[in-house]
C-alpha atoms as a PDB file:
ATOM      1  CA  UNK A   1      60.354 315.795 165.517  1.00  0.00           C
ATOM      2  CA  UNK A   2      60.203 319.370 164.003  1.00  0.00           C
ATOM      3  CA  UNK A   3      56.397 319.887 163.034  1.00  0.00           C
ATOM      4  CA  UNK A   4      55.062 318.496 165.640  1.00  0.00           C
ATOM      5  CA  UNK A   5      52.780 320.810 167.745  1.00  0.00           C
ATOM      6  CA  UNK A   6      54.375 321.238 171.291  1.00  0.00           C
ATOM      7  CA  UNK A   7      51.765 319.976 172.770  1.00  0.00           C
ATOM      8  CA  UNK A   8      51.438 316.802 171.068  1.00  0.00           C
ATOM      9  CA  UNK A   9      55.093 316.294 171.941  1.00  0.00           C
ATOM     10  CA  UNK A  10      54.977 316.998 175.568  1.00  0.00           C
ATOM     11  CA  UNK A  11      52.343 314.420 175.396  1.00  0.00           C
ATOM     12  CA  UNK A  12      53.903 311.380 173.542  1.00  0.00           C
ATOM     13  CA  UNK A  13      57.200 312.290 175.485  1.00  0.00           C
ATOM     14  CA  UNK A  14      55.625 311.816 179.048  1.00  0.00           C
ATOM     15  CA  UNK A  15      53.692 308.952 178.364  1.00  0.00           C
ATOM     16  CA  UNK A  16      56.383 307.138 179.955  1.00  0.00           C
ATOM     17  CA  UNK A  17      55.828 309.585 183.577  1.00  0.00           C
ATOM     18  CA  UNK A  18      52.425 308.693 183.573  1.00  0.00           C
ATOM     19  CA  UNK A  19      52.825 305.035 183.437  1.00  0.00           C
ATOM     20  CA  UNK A  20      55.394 305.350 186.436  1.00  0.00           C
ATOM     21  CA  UNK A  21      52.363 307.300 187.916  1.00  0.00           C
ATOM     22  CA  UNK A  22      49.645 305.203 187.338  1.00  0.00           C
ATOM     23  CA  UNK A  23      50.963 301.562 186.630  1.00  0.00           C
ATOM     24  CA  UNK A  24      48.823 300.305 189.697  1.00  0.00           C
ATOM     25  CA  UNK A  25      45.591 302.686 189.098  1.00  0.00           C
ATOM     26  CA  UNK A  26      42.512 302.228 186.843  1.00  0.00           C
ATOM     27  CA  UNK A  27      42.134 303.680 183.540  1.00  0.00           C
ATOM     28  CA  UNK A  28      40.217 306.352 184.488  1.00  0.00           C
ATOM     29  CA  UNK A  29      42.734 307.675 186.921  1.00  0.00           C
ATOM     30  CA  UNK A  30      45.399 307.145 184.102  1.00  0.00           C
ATOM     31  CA  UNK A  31      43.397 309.817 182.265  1.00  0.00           C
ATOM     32  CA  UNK A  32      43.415 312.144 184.809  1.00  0.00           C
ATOM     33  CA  UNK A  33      47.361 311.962 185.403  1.00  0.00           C
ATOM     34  CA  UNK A  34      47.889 311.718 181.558  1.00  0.00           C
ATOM     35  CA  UNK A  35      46.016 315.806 181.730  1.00  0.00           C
ATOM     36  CA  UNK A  36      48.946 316.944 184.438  1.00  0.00           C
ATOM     37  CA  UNK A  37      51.719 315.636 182.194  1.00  0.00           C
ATOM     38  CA  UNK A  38      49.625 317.030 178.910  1.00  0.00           C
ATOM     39  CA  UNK A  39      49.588 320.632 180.394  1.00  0.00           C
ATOM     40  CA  UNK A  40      52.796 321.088 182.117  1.00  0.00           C
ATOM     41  CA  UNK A  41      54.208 322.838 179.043  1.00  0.00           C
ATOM     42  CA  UNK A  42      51.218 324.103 177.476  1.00  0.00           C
ATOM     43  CA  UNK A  43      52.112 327.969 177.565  1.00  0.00           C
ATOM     44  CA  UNK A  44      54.887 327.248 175.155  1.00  0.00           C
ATOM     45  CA  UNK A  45      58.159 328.729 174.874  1.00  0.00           C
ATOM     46  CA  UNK A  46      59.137 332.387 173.518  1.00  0.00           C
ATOM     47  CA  UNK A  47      58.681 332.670 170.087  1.00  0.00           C
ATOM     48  CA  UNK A  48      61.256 333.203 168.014  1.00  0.00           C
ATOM     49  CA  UNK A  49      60.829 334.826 164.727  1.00  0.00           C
ATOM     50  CA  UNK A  50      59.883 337.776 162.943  1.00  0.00           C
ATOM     51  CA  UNK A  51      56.154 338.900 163.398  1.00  0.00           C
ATOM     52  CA  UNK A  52      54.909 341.757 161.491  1.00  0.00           C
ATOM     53  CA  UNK A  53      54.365 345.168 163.589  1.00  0.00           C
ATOM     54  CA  UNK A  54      51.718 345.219 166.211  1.00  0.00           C
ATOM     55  CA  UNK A  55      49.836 348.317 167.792  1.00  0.00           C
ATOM     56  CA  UNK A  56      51.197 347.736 171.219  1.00  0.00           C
ATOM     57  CA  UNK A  57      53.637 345.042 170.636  1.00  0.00           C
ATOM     58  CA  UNK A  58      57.240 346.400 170.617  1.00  0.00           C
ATOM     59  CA  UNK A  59      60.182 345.385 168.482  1.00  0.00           C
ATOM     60  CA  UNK A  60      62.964 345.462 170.774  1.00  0.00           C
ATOM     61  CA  UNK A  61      60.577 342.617 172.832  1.00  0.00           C
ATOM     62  CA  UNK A  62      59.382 340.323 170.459  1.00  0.00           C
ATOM     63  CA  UNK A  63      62.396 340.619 167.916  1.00  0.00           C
ATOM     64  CA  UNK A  64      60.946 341.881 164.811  1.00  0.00           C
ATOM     65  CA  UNK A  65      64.137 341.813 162.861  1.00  0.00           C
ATOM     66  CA  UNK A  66      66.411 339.412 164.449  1.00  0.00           C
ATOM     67  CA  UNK A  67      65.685 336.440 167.122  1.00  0.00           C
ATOM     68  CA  UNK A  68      68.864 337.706 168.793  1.00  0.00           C
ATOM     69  CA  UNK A  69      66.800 340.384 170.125  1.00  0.00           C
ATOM     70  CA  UNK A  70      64.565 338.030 172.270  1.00  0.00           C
ATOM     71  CA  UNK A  71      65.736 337.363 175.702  1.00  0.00           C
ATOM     72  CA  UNK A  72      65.555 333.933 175.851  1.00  0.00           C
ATOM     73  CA  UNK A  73      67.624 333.809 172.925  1.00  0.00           C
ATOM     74  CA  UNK A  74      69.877 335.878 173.638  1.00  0.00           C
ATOM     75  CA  UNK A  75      70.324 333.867 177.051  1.00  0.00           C
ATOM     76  CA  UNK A  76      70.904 330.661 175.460  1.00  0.00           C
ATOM     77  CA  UNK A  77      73.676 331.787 173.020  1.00  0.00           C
ATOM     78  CA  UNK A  78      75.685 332.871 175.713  1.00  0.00           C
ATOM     79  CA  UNK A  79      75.104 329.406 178.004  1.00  0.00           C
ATOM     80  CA  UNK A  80      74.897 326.963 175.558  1.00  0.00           C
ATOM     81  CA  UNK A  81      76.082 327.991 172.067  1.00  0.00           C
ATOM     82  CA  UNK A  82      76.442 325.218 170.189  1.00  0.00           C
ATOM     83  CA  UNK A  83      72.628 324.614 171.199  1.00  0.00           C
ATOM     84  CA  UNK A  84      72.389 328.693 169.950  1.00  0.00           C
ATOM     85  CA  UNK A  85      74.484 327.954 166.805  1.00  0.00           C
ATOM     86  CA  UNK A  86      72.228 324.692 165.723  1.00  0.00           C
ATOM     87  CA  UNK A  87      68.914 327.111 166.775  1.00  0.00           C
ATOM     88  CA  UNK A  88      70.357 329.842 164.275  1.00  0.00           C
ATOM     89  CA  UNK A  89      70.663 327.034 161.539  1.00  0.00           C
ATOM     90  CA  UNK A  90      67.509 325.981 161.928  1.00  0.00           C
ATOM     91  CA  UNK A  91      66.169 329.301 161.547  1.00  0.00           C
ATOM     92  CA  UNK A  92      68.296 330.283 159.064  1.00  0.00           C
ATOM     93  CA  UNK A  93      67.088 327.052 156.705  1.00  0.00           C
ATOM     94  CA  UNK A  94      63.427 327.404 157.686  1.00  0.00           C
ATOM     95  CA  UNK A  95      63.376 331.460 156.406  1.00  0.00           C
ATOM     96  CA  UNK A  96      65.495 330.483 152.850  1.00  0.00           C
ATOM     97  CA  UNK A  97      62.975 327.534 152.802  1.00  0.00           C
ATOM     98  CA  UNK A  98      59.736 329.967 152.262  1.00  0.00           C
ATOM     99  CA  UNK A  99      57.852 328.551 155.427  1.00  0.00           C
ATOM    100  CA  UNK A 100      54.906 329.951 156.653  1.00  0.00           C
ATOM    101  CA  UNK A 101      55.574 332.485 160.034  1.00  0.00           C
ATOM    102  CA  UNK A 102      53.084 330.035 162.279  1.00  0.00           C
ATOM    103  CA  UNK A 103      55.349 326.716 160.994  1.00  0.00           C
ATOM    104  CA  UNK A 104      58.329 328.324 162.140  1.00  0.00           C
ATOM    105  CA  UNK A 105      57.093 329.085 165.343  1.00  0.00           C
ATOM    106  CA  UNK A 106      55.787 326.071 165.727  1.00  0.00           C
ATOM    107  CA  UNK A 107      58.932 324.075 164.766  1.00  0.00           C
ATOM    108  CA  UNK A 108      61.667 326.741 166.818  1.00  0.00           C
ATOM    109  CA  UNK A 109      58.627 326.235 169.810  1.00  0.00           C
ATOM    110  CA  UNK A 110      59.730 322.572 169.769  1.00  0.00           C
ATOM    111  CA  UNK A 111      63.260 323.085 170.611  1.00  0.00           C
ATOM    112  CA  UNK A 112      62.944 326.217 172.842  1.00  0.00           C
ATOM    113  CA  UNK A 113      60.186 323.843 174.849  1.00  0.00           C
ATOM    114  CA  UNK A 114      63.430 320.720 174.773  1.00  0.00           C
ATOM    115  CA  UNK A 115      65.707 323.636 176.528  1.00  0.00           C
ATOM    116  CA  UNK A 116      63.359 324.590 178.656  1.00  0.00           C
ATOM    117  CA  UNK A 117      61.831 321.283 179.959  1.00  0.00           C
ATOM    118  CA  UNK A 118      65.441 320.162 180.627  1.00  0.00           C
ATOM    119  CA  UNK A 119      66.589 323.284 182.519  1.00  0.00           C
ATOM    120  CA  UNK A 120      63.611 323.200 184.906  1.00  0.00           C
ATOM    121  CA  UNK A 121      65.219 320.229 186.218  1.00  0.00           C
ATOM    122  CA  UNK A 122      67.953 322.434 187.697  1.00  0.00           C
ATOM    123  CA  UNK A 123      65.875 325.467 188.303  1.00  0.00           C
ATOM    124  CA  UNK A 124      65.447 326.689 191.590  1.00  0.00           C
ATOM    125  CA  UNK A 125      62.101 326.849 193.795  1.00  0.00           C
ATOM    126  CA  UNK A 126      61.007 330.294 193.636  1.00  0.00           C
ATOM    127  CA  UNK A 127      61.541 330.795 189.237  1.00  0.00           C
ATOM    128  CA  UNK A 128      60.561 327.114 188.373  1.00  0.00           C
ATOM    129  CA  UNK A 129      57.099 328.358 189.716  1.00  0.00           C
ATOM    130  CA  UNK A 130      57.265 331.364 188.248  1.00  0.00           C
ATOM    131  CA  UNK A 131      57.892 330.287 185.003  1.00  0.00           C
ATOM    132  CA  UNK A 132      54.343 328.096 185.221  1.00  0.00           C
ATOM    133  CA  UNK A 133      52.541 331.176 186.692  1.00  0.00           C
ATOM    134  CA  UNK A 134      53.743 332.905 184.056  1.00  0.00           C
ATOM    135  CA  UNK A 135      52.418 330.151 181.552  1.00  0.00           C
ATOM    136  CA  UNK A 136      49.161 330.183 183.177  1.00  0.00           C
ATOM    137  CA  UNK A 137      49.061 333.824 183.194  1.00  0.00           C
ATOM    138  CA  UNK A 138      49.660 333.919 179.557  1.00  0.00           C
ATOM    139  CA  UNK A 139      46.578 331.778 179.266  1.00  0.00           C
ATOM    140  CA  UNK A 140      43.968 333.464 181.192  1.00  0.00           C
ATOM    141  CA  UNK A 141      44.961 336.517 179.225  1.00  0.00           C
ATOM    142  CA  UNK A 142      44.460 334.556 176.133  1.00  0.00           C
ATOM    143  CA  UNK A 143      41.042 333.362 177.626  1.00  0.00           C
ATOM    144  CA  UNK A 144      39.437 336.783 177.596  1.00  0.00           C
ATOM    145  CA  UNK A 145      39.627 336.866 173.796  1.00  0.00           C
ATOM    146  CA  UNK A 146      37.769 333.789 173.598  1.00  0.00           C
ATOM    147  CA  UNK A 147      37.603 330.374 174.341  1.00  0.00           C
ATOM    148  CA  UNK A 148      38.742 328.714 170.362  1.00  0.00           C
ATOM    149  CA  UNK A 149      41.543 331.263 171.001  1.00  0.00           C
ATOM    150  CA  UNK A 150      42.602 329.433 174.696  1.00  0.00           C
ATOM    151  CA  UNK A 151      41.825 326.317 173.411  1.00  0.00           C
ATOM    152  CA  UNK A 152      43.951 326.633 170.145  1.00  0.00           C
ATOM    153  CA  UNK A 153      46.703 328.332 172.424  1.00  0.00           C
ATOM    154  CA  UNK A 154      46.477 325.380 174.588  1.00  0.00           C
ATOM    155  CA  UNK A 155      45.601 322.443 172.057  1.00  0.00           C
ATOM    156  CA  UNK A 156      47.522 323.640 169.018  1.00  0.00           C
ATOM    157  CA  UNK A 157      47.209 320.274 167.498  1.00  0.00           C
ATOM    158  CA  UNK A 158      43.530 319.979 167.410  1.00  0.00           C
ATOM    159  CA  UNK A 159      42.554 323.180 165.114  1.00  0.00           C
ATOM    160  CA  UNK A 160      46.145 324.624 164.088  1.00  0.00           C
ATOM    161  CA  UNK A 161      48.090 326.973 166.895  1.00  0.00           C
ATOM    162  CA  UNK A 162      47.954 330.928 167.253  1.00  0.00           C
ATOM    163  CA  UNK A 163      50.533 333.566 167.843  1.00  0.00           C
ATOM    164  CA  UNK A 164      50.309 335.070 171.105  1.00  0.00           C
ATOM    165  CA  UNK A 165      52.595 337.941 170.057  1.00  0.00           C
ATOM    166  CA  UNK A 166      50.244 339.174 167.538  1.00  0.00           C
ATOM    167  CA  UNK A 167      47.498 338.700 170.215  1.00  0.00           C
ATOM    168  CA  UNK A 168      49.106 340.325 173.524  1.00  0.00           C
ATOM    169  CA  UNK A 169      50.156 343.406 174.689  1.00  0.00           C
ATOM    170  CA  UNK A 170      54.367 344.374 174.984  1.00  0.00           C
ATOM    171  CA  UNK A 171      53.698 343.819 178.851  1.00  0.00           C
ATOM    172  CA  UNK A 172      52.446 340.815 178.834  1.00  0.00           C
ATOM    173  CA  UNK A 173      54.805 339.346 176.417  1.00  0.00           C
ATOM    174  CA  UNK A 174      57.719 341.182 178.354  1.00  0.00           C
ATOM    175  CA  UNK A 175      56.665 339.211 181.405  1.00  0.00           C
ATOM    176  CA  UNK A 176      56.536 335.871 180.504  1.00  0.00           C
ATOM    177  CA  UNK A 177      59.803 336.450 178.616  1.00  0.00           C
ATOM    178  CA  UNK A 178      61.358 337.671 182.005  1.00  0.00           C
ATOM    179  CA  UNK A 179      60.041 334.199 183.797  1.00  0.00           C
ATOM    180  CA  UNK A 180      61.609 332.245 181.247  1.00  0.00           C
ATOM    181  CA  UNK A 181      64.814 333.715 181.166  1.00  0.00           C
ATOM    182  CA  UNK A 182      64.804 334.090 184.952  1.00  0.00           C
ATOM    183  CA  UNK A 183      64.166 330.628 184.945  1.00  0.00           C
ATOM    184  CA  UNK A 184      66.733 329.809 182.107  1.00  0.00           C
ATOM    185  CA  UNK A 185      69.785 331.866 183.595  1.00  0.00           C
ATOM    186  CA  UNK A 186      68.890 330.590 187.465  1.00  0.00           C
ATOM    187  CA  UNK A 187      69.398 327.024 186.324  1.00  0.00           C
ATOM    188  CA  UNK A 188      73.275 327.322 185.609  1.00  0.00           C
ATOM    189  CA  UNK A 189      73.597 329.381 188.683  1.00  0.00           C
ATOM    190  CA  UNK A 190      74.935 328.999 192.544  1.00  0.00           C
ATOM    191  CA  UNK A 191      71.573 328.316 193.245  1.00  0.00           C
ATOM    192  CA  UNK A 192      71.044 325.071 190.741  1.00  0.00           C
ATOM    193  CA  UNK A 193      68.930 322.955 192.046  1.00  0.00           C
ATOM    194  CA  UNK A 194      69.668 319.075 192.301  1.00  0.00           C
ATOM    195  CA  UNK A 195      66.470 316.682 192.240  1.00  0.00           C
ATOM    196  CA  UNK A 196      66.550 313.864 194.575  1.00  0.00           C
ATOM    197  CA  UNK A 197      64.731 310.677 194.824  1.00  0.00           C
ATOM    198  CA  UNK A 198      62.862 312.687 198.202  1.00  0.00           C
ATOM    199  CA  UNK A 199      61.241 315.542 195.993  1.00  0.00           C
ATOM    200  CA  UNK A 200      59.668 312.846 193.234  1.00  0.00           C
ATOM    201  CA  UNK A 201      58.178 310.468 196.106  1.00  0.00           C
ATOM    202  CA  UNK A 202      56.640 314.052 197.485  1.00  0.00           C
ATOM    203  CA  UNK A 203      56.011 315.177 194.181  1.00  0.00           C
ATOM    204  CA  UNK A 204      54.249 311.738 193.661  1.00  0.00           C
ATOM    205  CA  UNK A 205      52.353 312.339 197.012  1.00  0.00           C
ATOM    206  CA  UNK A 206      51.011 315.997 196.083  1.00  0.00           C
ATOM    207  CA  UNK A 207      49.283 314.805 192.909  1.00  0.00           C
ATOM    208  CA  UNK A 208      46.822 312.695 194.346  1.00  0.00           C
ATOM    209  CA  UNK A 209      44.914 314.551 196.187  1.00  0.00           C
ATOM    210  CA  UNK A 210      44.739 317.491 193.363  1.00  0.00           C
ATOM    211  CA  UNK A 211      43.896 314.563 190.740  1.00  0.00           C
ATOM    212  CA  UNK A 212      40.912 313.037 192.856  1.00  0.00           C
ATOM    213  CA  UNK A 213      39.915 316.815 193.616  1.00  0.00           C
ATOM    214  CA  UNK A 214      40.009 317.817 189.404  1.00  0.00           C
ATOM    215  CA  UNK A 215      38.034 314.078 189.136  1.00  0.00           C
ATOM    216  CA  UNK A 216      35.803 315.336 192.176  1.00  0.00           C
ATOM    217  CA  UNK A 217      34.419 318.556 190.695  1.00  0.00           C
ATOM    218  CA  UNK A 218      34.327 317.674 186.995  1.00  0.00           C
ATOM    219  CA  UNK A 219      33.851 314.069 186.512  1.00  0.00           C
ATOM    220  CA  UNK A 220      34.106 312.623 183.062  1.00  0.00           C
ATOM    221  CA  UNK A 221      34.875 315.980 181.744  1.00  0.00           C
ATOM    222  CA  UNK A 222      38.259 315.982 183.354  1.00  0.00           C
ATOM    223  CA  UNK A 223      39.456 313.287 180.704  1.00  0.00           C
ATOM    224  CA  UNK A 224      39.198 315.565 178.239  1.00  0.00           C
ATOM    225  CA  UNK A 225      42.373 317.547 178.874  1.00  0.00           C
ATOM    226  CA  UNK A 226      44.477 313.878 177.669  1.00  0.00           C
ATOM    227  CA  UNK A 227      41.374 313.567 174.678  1.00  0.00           C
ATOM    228  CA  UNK A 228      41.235 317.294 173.495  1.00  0.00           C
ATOM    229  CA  UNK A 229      39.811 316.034 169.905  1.00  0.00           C
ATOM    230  CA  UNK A 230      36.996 314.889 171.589  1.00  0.00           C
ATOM    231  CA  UNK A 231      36.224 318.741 173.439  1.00  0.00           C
ATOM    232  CA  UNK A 232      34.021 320.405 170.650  1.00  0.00           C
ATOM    233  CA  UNK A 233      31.513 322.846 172.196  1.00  0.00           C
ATOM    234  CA  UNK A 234      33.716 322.594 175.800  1.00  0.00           C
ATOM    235  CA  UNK A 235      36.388 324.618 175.065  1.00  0.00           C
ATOM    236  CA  UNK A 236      36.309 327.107 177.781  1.00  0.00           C
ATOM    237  CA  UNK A 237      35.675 324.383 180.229  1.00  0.00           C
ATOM    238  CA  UNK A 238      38.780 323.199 178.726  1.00  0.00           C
ATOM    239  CA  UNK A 239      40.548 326.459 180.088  1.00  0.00           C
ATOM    240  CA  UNK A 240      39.135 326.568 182.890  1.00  0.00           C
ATOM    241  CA  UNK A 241      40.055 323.203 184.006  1.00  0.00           C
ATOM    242  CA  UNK A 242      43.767 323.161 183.097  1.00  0.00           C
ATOM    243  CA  UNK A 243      43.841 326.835 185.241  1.00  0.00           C
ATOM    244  CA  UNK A 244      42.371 325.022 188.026  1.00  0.00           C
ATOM    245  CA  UNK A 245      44.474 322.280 187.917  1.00  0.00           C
ATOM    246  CA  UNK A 246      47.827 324.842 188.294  1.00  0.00           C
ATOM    247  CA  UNK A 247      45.699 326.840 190.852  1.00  0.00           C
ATOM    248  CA  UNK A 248      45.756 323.648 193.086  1.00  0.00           C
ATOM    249  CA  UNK A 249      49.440 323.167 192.513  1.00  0.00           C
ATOM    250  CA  UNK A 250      50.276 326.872 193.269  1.00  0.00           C
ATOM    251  CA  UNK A 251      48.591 326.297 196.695  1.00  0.00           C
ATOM    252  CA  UNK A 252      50.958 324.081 197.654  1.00  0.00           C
ATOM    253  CA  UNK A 253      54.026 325.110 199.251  1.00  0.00           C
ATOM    254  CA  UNK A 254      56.700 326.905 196.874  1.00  0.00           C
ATOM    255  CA  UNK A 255      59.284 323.522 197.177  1.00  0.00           C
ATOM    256  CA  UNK A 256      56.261 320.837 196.529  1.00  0.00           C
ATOM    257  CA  UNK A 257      54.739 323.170 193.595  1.00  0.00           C
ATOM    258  CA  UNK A 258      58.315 323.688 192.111  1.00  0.00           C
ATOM    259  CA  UNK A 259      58.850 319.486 192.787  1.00  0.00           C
ATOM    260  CA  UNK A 260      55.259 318.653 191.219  1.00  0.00           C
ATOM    261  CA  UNK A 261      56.027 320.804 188.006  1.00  0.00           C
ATOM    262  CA  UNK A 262      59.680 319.484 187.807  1.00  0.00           C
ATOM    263  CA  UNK A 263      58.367 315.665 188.361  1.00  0.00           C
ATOM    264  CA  UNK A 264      55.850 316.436 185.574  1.00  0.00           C
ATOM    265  CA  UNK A 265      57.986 317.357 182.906  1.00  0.00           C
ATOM    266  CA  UNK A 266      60.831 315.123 184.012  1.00  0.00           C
ATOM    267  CA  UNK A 267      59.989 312.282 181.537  1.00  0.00           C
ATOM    268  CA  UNK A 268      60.091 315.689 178.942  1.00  0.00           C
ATOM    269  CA  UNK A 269      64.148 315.414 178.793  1.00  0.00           C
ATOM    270  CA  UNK A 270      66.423 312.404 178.309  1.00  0.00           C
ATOM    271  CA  UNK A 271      69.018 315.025 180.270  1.00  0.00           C
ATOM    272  CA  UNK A 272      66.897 315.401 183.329  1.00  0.00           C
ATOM    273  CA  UNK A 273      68.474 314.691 186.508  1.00  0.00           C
END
């Protein structure tokens, strides 16, 4: 599946959540759960490669020279290292192989998103919503440079992906590397969490009423987060809705948000628990 945009995947691999979802519902409600599973991951995982030197973007944060500088990475070699070593491989073949910087993001994006979609399944309350704030925060920042840039940070499948690292201050990229290490490390700690049957009826429960409110306030237009091909000249309504739709989840107490966003990506991971 290397290639693949991450979106695209997190798509085709929770097709399966929204049928579970929406089995007994019309098609145009199918569309609307379809955008919750679509955007879950959307923010992406750290990058890992070697981008070339930015005004305010530091080495020793984005790993200019090495991918064992990032965090993340760094993380995962010393919790799951055969995952690390197979990582290193892959990076290792894609750099001989002459590849383009943006394919190698895209393809190492794939497998950090895998990890990540897996460990949110064990991730406590407080960083498993974290690590989506963080994601959304990553995208409103991208929003202020314009709305192609959100769009293509968002949809990279429909016009070709971007870097945020070449885009984003140190800070910002510092941050969302802290959620998703904080969220990374917390899953193989005291305080793993364990999902039960419970959480994904609530979880189940809490998306209703944000679905009919997303279907309330922009109509037809709220299909287009599962049709993004189809969004020319509505790209930063595009934005704007998937930030709306993670507003209304964030509102929700810290255990529903955390269960919504884990039932989401559950169908993400043939390891999810």
């Amino acid at each position: 599946m290397n290639g693949l945009p991450a979106v695209a995947l997190s798509g085709l691999v929770l097709l399966l959540m929204v049928y579970i979802l929406v089995r007994k519902r019309p098609a145009g409600i199918r569309f609307s759960a379809l955008a919750i599973t679509l955007v879950v991951v959307v923010g992406g995982a750290v990058m890992l490669h070697r981008p070339q030197p930015q005004n305010d973007v530091a080495p020793a944060v984005v790993g200019a020279e090495s991918p064992d500088t990032t965090p993340l990475y760094q993380a995962i070699r010393q919790h799951e290292p055969a995952v690390w070593l197979q990582l290193q491989r892959q990076i290792d073949a894609m750099h001989q192989g002459g590849q383009e910087e943006q394919a190698r993001i895209d393809a190492l994006q794939q497998q950090v998103l895998r990890i990540s979609v897996q460990r949110l399944q064990l991730a406590p309350d407080t960083e498993t919503v974290n690590y989506m704030r963080a994601n959304m925060a990553q995208t409103a920042q991208l929003q202020k440079l314009g709305a192609e840039t959100c769009f293509r940070f968002l949809y990279p499948e429909v016009r070709g992906g971007i870097n945020p690292v070449q885009l984003l201050t140190r800070e910002q990229i510092a941050q969302r590397m802290d959620a998703d290490v904080a969220m990374y490390n917390a899953s193989f700690g005291p305080r793993q969490h364990q999902v039960t049957p419970g959480e994904r009826e609530q979880a189940h429960r809490d998306i209703q009423p944000i679905v009919r409110n997303m279907m309330a306030q922009y109509g037809e237009d709220f299909a287009l987060l599962a049709e993004p091909h189809k969004a020319s000249g509505k790209e930063m309504a595009m934005c704007n809705m998937v930030q709306d739709l993670w507003r209304q989840v964030f509102a929700l107490p810290e255990k529903n948000a955390a269960g919504v966003i884990r039932y989401s990506v559950a169908a993400g991971s043939p390891d999810a628990h």
